[in-house]
Structures are given as structure tokens and as C-alpha cells.
C-alpha atoms as a PDB file:
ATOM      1  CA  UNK A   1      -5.963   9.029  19.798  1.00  0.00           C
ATOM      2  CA  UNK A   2      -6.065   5.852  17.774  1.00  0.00           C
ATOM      3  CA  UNK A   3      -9.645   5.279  19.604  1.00  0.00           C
ATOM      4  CA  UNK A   4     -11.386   8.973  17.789  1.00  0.00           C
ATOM      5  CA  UNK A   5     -13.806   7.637  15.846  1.00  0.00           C
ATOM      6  CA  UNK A   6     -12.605   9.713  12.548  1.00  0.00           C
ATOM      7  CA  UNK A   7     -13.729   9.221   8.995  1.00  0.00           C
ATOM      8  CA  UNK A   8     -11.787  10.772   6.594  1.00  0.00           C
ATOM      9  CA  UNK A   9     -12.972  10.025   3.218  1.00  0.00           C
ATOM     10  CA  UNK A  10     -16.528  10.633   2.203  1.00  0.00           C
ATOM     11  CA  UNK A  11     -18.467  12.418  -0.761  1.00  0.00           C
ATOM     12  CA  UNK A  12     -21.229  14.223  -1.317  1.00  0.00           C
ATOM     13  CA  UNK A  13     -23.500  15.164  -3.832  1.00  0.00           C
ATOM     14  CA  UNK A  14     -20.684  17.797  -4.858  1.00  0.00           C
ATOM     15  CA  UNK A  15     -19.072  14.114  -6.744  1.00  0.00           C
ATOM     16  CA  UNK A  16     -20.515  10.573  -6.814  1.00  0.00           C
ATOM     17  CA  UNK A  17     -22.044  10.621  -3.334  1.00  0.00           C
ATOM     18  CA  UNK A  18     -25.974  10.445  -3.005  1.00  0.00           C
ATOM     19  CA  UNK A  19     -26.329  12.465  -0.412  1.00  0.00           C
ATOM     20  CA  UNK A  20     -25.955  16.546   0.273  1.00  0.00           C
ATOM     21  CA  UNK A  21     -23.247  17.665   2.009  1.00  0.00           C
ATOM     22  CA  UNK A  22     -25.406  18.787   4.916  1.00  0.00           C
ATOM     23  CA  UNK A  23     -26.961  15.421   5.056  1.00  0.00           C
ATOM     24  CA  UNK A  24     -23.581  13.345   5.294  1.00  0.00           C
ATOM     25  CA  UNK A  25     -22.022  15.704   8.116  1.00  0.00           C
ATOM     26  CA  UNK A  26     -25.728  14.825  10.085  1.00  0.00           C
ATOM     27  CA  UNK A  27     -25.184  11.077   9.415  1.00  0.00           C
ATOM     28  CA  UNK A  28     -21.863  10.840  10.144  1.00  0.00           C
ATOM     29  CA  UNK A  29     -22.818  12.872  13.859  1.00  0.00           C
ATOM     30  CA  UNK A  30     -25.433  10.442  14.097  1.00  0.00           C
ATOM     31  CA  UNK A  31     -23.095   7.512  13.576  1.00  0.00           C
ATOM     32  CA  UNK A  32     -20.998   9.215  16.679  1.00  0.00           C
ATOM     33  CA  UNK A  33     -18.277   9.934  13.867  1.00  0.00           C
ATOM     34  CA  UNK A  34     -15.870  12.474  16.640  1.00  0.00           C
ATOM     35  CA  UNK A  35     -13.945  14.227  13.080  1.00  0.00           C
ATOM     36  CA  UNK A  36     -15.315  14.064  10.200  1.00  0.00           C
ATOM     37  CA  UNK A  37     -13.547  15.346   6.903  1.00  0.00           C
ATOM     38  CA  UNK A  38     -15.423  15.359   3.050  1.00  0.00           C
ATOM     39  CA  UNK A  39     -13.211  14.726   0.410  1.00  0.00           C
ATOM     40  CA  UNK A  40     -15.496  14.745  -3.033  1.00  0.00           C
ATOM     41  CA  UNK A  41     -13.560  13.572  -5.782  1.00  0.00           C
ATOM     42  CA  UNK A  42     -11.740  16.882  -7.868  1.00  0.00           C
ATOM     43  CA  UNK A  43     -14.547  19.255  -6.486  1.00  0.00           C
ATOM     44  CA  UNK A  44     -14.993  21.632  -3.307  1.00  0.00           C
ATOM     45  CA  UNK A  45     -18.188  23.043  -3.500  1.00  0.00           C
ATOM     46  CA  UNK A  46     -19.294  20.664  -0.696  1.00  0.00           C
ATOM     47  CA  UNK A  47     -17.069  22.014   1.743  1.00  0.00           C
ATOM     48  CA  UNK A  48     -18.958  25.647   2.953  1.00  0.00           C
ATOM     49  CA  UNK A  49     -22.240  23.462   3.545  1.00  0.00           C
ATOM     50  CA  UNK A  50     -20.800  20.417   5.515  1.00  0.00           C
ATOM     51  CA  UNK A  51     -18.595  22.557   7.778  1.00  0.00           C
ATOM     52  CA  UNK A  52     -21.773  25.169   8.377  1.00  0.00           C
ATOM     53  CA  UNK A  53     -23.329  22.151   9.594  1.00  0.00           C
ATOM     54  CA  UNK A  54     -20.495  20.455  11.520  1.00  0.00           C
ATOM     55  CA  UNK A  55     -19.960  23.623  13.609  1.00  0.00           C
ATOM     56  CA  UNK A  56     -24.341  23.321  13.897  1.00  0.00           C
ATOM     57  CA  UNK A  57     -23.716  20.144  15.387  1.00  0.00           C
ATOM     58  CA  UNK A  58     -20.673  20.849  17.255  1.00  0.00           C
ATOM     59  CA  UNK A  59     -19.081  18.208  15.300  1.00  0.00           C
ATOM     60  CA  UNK A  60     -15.474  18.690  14.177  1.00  0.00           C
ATOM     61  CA  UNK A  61     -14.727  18.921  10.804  1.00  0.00           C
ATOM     62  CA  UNK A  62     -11.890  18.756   7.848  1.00  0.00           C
ATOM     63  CA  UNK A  63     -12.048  20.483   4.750  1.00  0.00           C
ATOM     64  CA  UNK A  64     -10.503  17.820   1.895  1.00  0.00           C
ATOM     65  CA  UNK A  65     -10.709  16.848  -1.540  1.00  0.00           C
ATOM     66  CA  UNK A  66      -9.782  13.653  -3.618  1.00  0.00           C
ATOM     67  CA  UNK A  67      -7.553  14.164  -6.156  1.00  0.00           C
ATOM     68  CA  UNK A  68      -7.772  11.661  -9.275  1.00  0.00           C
ATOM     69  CA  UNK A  69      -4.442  10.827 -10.594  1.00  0.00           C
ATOM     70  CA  UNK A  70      -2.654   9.059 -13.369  1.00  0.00           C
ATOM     71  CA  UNK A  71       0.153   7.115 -12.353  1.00  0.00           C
ATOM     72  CA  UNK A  72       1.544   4.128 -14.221  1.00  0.00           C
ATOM     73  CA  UNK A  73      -1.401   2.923 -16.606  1.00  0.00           C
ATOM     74  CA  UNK A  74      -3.530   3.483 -13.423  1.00  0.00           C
ATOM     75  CA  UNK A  75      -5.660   5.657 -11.687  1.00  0.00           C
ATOM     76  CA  UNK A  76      -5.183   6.505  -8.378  1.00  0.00           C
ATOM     77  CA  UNK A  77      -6.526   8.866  -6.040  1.00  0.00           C
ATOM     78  CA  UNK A  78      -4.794  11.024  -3.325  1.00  0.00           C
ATOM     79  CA  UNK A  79      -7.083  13.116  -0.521  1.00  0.00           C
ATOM     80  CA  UNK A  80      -6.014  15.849   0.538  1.00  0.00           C
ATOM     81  CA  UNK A  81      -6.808  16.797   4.424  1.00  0.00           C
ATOM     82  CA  UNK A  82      -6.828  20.243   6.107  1.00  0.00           C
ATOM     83  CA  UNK A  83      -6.715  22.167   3.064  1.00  0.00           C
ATOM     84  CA  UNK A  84      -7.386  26.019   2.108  1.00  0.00           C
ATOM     85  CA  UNK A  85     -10.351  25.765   0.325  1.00  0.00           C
ATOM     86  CA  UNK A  86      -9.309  29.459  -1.219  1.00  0.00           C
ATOM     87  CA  UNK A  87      -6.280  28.493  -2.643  1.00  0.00           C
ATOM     88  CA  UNK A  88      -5.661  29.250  -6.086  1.00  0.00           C
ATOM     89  CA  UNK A  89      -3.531  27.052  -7.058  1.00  0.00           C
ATOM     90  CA  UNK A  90      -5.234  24.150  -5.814  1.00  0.00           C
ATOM     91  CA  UNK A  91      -9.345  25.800  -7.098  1.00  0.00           C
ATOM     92  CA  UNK A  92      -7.232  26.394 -10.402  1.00  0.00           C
ATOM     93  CA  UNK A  93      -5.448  22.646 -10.699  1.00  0.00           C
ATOM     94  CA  UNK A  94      -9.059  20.813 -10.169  1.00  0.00           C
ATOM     95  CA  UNK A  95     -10.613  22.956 -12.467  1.00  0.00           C
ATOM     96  CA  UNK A  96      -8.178  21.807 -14.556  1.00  0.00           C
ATOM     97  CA  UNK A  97      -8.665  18.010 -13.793  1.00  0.00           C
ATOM     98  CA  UNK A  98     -12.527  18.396 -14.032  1.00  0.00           C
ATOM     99  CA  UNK A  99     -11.958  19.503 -17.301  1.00  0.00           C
ATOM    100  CA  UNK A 100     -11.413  16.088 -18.727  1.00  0.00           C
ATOM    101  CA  UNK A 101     -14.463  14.995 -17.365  1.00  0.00           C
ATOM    102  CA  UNK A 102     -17.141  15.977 -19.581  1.00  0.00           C
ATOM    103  CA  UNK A 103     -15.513  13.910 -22.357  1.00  0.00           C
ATOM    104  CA  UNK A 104     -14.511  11.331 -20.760  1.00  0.00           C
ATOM    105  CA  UNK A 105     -18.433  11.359 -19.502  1.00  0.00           C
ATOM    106  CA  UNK A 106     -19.620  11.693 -23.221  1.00  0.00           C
ATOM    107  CA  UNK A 107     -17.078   8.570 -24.354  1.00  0.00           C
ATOM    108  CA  UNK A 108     -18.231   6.786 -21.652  1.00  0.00           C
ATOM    109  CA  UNK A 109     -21.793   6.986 -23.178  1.00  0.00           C
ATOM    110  CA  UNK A 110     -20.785   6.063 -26.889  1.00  0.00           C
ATOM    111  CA  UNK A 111     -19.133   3.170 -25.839  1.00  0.00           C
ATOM    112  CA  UNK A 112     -22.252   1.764 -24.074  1.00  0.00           C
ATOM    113  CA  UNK A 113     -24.244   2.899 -26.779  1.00  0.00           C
ATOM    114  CA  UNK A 114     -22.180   0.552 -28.544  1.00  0.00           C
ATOM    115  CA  UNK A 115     -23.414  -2.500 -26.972  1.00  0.00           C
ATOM    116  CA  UNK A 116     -26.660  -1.596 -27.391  1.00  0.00           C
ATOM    117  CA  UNK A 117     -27.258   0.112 -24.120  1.00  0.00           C
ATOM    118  CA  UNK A 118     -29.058   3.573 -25.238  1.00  0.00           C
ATOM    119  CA  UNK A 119     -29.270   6.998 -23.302  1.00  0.00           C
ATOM    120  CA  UNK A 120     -26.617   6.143 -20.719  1.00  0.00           C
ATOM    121  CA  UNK A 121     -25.174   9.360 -20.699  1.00  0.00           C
ATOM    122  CA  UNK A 122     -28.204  11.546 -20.512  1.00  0.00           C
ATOM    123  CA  UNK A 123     -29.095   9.085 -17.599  1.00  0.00           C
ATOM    124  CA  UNK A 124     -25.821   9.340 -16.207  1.00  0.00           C
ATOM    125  CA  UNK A 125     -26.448  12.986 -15.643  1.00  0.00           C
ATOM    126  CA  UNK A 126     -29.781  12.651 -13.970  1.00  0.00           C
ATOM    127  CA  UNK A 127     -28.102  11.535 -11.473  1.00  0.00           C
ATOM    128  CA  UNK A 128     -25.007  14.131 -11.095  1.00  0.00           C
ATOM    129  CA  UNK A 129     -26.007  16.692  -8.139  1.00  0.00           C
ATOM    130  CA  UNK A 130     -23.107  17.983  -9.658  1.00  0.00           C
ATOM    131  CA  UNK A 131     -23.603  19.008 -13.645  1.00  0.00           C
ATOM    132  CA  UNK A 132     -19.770  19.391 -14.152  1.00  0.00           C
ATOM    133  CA  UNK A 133     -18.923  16.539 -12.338  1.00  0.00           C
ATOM    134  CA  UNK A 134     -20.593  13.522 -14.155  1.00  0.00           C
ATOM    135  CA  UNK A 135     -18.808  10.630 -12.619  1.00  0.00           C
ATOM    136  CA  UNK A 136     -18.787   6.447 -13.563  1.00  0.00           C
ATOM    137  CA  UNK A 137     -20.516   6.323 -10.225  1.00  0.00           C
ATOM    138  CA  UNK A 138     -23.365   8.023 -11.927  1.00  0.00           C
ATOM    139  CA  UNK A 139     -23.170   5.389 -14.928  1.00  0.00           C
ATOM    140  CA  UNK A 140     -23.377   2.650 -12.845  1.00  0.00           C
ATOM    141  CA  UNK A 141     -26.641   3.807 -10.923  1.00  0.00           C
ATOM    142  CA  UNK A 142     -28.507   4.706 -14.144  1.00  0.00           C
ATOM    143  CA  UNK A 143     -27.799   0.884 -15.565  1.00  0.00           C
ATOM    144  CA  UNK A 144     -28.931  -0.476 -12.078  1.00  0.00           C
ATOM    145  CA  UNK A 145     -31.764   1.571 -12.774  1.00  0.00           C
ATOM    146  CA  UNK A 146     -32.834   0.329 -16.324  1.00  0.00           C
ATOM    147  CA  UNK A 147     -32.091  -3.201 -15.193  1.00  0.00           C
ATOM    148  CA  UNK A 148     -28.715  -3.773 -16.621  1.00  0.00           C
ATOM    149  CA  UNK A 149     -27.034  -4.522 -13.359  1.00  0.00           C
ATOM    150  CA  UNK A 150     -28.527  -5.827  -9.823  1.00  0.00           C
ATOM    151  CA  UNK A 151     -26.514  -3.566  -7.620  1.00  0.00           C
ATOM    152  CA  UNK A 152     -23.700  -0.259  -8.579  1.00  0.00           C
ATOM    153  CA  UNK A 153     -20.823  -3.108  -7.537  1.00  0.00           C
ATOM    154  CA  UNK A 154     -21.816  -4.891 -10.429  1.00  0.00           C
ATOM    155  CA  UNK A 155     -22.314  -2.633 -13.307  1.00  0.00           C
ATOM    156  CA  UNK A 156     -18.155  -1.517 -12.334  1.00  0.00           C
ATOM    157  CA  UNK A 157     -17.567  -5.120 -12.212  1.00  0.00           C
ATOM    158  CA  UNK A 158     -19.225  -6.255 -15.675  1.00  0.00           C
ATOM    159  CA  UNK A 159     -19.256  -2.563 -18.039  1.00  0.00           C
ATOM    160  CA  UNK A 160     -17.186   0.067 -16.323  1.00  0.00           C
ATOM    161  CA  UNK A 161     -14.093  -1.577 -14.886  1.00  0.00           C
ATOM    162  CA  UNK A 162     -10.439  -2.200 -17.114  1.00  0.00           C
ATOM    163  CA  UNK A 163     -11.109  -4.375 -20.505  1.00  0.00           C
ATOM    164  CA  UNK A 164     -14.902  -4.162 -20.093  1.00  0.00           C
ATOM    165  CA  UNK A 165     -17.086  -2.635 -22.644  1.00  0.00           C
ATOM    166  CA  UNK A 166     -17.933   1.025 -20.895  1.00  0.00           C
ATOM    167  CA  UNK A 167     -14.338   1.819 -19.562  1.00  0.00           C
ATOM    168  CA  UNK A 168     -12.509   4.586 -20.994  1.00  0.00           C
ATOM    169  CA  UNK A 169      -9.023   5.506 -20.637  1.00  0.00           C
ATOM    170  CA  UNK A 170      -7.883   8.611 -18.957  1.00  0.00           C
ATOM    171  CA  UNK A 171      -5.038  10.919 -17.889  1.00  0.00           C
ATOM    172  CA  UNK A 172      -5.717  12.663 -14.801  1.00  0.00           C
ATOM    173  CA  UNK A 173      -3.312  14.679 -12.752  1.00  0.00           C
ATOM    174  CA  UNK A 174      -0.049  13.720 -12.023  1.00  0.00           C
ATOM    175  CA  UNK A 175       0.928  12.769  -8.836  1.00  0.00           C
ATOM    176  CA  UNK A 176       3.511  15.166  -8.485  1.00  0.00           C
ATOM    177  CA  UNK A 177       1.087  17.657  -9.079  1.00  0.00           C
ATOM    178  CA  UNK A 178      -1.672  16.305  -6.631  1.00  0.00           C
ATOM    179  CA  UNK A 179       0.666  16.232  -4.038  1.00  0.00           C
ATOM    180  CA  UNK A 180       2.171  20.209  -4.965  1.00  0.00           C
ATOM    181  CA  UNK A 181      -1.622  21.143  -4.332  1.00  0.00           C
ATOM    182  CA  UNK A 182      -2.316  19.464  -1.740  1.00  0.00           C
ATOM    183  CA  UNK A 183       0.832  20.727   0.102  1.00  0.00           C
ATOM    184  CA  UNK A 184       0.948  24.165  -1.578  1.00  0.00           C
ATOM    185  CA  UNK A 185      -2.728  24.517   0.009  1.00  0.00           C
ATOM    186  CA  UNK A 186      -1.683  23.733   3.925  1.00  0.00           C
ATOM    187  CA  UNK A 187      -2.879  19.899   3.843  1.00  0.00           C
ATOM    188  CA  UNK A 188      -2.009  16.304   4.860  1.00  0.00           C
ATOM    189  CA  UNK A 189      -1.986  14.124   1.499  1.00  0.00           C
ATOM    190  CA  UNK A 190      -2.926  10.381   2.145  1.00  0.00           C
ATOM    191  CA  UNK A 191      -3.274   7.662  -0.755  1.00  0.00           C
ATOM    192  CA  UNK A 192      -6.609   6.559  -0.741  1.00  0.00           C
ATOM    193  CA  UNK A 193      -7.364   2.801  -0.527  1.00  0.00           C
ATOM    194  CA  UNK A 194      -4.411   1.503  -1.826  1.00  0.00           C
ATOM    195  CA  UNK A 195      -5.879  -1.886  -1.774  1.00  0.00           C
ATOM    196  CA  UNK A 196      -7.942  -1.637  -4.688  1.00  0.00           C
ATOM    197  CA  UNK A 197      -4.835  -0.390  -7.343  1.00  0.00           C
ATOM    198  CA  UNK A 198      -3.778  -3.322  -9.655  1.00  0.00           C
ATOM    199  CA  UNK A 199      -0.123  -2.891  -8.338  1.00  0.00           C
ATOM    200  CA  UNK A 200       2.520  -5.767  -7.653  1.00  0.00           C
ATOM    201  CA  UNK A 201       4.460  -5.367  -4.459  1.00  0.00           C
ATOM    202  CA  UNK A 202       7.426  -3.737  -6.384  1.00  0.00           C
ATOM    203  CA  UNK A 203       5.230  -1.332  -8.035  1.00  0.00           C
ATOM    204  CA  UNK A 204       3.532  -0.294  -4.857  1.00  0.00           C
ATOM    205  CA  UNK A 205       7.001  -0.331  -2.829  1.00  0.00           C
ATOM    206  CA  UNK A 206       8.057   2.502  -5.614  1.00  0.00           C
ATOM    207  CA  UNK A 207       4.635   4.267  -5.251  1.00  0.00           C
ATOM    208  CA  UNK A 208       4.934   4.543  -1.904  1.00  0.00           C
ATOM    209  CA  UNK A 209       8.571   5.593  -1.651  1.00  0.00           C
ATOM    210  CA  UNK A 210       7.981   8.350  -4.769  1.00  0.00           C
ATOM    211  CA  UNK A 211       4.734   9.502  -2.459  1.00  0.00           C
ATOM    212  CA  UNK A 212       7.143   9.777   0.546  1.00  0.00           C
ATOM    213  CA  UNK A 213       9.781  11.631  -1.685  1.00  0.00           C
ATOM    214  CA  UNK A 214       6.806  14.638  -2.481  1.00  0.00           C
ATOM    215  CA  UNK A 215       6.022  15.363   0.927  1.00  0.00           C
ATOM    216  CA  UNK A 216       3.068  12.802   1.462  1.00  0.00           C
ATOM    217  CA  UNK A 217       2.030  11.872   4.941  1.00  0.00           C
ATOM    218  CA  UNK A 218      -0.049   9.163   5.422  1.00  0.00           C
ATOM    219  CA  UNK A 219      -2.337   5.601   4.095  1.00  0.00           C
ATOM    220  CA  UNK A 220      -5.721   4.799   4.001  1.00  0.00           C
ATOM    221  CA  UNK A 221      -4.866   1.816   6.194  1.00  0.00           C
ATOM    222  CA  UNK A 222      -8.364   1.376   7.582  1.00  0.00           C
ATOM    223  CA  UNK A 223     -11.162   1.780   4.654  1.00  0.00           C
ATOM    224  CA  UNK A 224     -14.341   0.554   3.387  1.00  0.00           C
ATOM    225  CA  UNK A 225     -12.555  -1.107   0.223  1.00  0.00           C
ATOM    226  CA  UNK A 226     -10.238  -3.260   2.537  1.00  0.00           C
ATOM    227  CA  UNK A 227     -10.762  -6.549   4.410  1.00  0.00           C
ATOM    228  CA  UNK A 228      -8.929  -7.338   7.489  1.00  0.00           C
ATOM    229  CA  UNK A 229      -5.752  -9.039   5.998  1.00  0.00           C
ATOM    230  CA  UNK A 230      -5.458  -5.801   3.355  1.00  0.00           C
ATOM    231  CA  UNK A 231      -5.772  -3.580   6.783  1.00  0.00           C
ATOM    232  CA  UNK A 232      -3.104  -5.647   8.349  1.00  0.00           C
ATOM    233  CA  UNK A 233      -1.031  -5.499   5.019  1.00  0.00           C
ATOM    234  CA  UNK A 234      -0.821  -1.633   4.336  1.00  0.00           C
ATOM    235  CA  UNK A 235      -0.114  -1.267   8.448  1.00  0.00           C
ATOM    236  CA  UNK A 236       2.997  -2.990   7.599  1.00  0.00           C
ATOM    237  CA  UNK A 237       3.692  -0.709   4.751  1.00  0.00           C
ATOM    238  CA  UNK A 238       2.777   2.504   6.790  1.00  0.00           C
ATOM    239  CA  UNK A 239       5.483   1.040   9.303  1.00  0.00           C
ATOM    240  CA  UNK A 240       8.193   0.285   6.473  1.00  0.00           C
ATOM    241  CA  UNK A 241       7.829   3.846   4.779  1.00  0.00           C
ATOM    242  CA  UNK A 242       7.482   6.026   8.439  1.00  0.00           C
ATOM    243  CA  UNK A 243       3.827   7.095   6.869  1.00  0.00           C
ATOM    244  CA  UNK A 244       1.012   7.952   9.113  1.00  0.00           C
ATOM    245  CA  UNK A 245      -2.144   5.868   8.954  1.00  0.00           C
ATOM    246  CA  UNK A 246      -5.840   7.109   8.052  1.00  0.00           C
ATOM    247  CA  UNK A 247      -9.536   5.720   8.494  1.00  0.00           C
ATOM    248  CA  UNK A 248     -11.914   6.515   6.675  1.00  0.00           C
ATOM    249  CA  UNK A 249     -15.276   4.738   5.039  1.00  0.00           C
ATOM    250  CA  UNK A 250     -15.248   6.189   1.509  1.00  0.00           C
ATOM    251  CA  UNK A 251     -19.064   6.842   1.871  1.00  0.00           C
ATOM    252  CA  UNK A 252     -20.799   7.534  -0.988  1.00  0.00           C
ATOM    253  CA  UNK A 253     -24.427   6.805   0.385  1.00  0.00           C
ATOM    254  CA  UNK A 254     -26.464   4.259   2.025  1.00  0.00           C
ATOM    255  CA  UNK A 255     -27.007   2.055  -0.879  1.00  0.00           C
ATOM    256  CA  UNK A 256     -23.661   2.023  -2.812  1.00  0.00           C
ATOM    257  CA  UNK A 257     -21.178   1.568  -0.122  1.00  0.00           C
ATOM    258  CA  UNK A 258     -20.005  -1.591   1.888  1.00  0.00           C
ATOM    259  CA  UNK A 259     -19.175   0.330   5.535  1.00  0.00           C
ATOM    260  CA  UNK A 260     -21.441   3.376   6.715  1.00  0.00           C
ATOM    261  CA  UNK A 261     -19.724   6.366   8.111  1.00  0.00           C
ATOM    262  CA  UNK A 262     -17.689   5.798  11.369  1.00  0.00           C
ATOM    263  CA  UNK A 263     -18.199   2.179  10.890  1.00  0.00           C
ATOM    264  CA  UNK A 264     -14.337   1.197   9.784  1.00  0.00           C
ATOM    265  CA  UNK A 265     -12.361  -1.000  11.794  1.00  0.00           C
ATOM    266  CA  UNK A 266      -9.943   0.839  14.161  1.00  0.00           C
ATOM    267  CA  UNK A 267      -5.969   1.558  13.003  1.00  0.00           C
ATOM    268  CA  UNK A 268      -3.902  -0.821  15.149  1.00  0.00           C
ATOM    269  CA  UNK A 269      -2.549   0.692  18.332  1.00  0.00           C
ATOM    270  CA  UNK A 270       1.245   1.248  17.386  1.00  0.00           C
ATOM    271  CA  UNK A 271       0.453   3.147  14.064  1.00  0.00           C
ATOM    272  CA  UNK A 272       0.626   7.016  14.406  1.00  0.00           C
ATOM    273  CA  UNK A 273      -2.793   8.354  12.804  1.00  0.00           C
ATOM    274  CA  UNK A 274      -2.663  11.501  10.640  1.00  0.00           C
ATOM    275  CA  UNK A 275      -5.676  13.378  12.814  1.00  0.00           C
ATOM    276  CA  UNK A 276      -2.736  13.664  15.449  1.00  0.00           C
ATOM    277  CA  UNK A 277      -1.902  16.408  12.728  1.00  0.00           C
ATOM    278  CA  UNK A 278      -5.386  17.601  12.308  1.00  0.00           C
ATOM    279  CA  UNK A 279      -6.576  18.394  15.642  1.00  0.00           C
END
């Protein structure tokens, strides 16, 4: 089982991906991806397109969702796998955390107005498939494409990221919330590349063990954000808190993301993964 080639973690056009839903779930079959699960951030309108075309291609597929969270002065995120897309509590909470978005979108946009860099926001949402979804993602490209930036990587880096000029505090969800909808909605929840939180080793020791407490049931151990002694590191924490391990490529499209779909590294052999749950 550890062998499937699964990715579970990838977005759309529904969030910050570039391509349609339709398109990834033909990529990813093309890539020989074996399960495939999309998980746009806060947002499931992806979901009835990409599994149309997963059962087209006789590929199997996992409804999901990535749930942005608050948690500490951070912000994490927490996918949820297998879920009822017609739950109501869950359609109902991420309405709820898309909310915030739209000002946190327009903020975003003052505060690079700021510095002299005009019309951000209105080219921030040229680039949103989704209009109520305007993400930093979106941001980033528009800079790259007045010249700001040379790549997506380093507009975060430089104008988006904590203590730069464009970043903007936000609260999110909580995760005891995230986790309520995931689980209240039939899923798996797994913390999404832990590897790029700002968390000490005590700090992530009491995320983990507070995630474990709420019913969560596995780590992105294998993901595009880690390098081989981060994928090494988080098996040992999957092994010290009994969690299950995921892989996934957090694809968001072929020019903004380090790994293409089904190209992560495989979980290491003793490590149970969480698609034993899924299929």
C-alpha cells in the first residue's frame, strides 16, 4: 500500500491553483497518480467536476478540502479527506471562513499600494478563477506579472510573507473547529506540510498532541514543501504520536509549484498511510 502512487493535496482553479479542476484530475492520470484527492483551500466547488472526470478516466478519486486555521500567532492548514461534500455544517463553516477573505484581499492591496505598488488588488483578482476566493497566491502572480518579482516564490518571500510589507494578519478557523468539520462530515483530517509552520519542537510536540486529542488522523509526511531530512523528521513524529502518514504534492500548477502531481517521494515502508482508510 505504501507503493500507490497517491496525491492528496492539490488545488484547482476553485482556490489558488491555475488549473480547472477537470484539467488537474487529467494531469494527475497522466502522471500515473493511482488516487487522487483535491483539496482547494476553504472552497468545494471543485469537487463535482474533478470526480466527473476521475470516474471518466477510471481514476480513483477523494473529495477534500483545506481548511485555513489560526493557531498560535500562525496559520496553519488542515485537509480534510473523504468528506461529504453536502454537509451542512462543514458548506456552512467555510462559508464562514471565506468570509474573511474579501477583506483580508482588499488590505492586502492597500498595503502594497503603500509601497508604491498600484492596482494589486484589481490584478489580484484577474487572476482568481474563483471571485470569492481571492487568495495571496493570486497577489503574488500579478507582481510576477508587472515585474515586481522573478518567480511567485519570491514575491511570498520579499512582500507577502510575516514582517514584509504586503502581509496581513488574520484569524481563520480554529482548529478545534476544522477538525469538528472535518470529522462531523465523514473525513480523515491530516495537517498539511507541517514543515513550513514557524514552530519550535515544543510548540509542534503540543500541536500535534492537541490534533491527536480532536480526533485527527494523519501528517503530510511526504510533500512538495519538504526536503528529505524534513520527510525523515515528521516520519518520526507520525511514529511518536501513532498518526498515519500522507503524500501529497500540494499542486497548484505547472509554474508555481516545486513537485508535479504524483511526483513526491514515497512514505517510508513502516509508516501506516491514511489511503489504507480511504480505499
Amino acid at each position: 500500500m505504501n507503493a500507490l502512487n497517491a496525491d492528496l493535496h492539490c488545488h484547482s482553479t476553485a482556490s489558488d491553483g491555475t488549473l480547472p479542476p477537470g484539467e488537474v484530475v487529467r494531469r494527475a492520470h497522466a502522471n500515473g497518480v493511482e488516487l487522487l484527492a483535491l483539496t482547494d483551500h476553504d472552497e468545494l466547488l471543485g469537487l463535482p467536476e474533478a470526480a466527473a472526470q476521475a470516474q471518466a478516466l477510471g481514476l480513483r478519486f477523494v473529495p477534500g478540502v483545506e481548511i485555513s486555521v489560526s493557531w498560535l500567532d500562525q496559520t496553519l492548514h488542515i485537509v480534510g479527506l473523504g468528506i461529504d461534500p453536502t454537509n451542512e455544517a462543514l458548506i456552512a463553516g467555510l462559508a464562514q471562513v471565506r468570509g474573511g477573505r474579501d477583506g483580508r484581499a482588499a488590505r492586502i492591496g492597500a498595503e502594497l499600494e503603500r509601497i508604491g505598488i498600484r492596482g494589486a488588488l484589481e490584478g489580484a483578482q484577474r487572476y482568481a478563477g474563483n471571485p470569492a476566493l481571492v487568495s495571496r497566491a493570486h497577489f503574488a502572480r500579478y507582481l510576477v506579472e508587472i515585474g515586481i518579482s522573478k518567480n511567485v516564490h519570491d514575491v511570498f518571500l520579499h512582500y507577502l510573507a510575516r514582517g514584509k510589507p504586503g502581509y496581513v494578519e488574520h484569524v481563520w478557523a480554529t482548529l478545534e473547529d476544522a477538525l469538528a468539520w472535518i470529522k462531523g462530515a465523514g473525513g480523515l483530517a491530516v495537517i498539511a506540510h507541517p514543515g513550513r509552520y514557524r514552530l519550535s519542537h515544543a510548540e509542534m510536540d503540543i500541536l500535534f498532541e492537541r490534533f491527536r486529542e480532536l480526533g485527527g488522523d494523519a501528517i503530510e509526511v511526504s510533500c512538495g514543501a519538504h526536503d528529505g531530512g524534513q520527510l525523515l523528521a515528521f516520519a518520526r513524529l507520525a511514529r511518536k504520536f501513532g498518526l498515519m502518514a500522507s503524500r501529497a504534492s500540494d499542486f497548484h500548477g505547472p509554474e508555481d509549484s516545486p513537485i508535479d502531481l504524483g511526483r513526491a517521494p514515497p512514505l517510508p515502508p513502516d509508516l501506516t498511510p491514511v489511503w489504507t482508510r480511504l480505499v
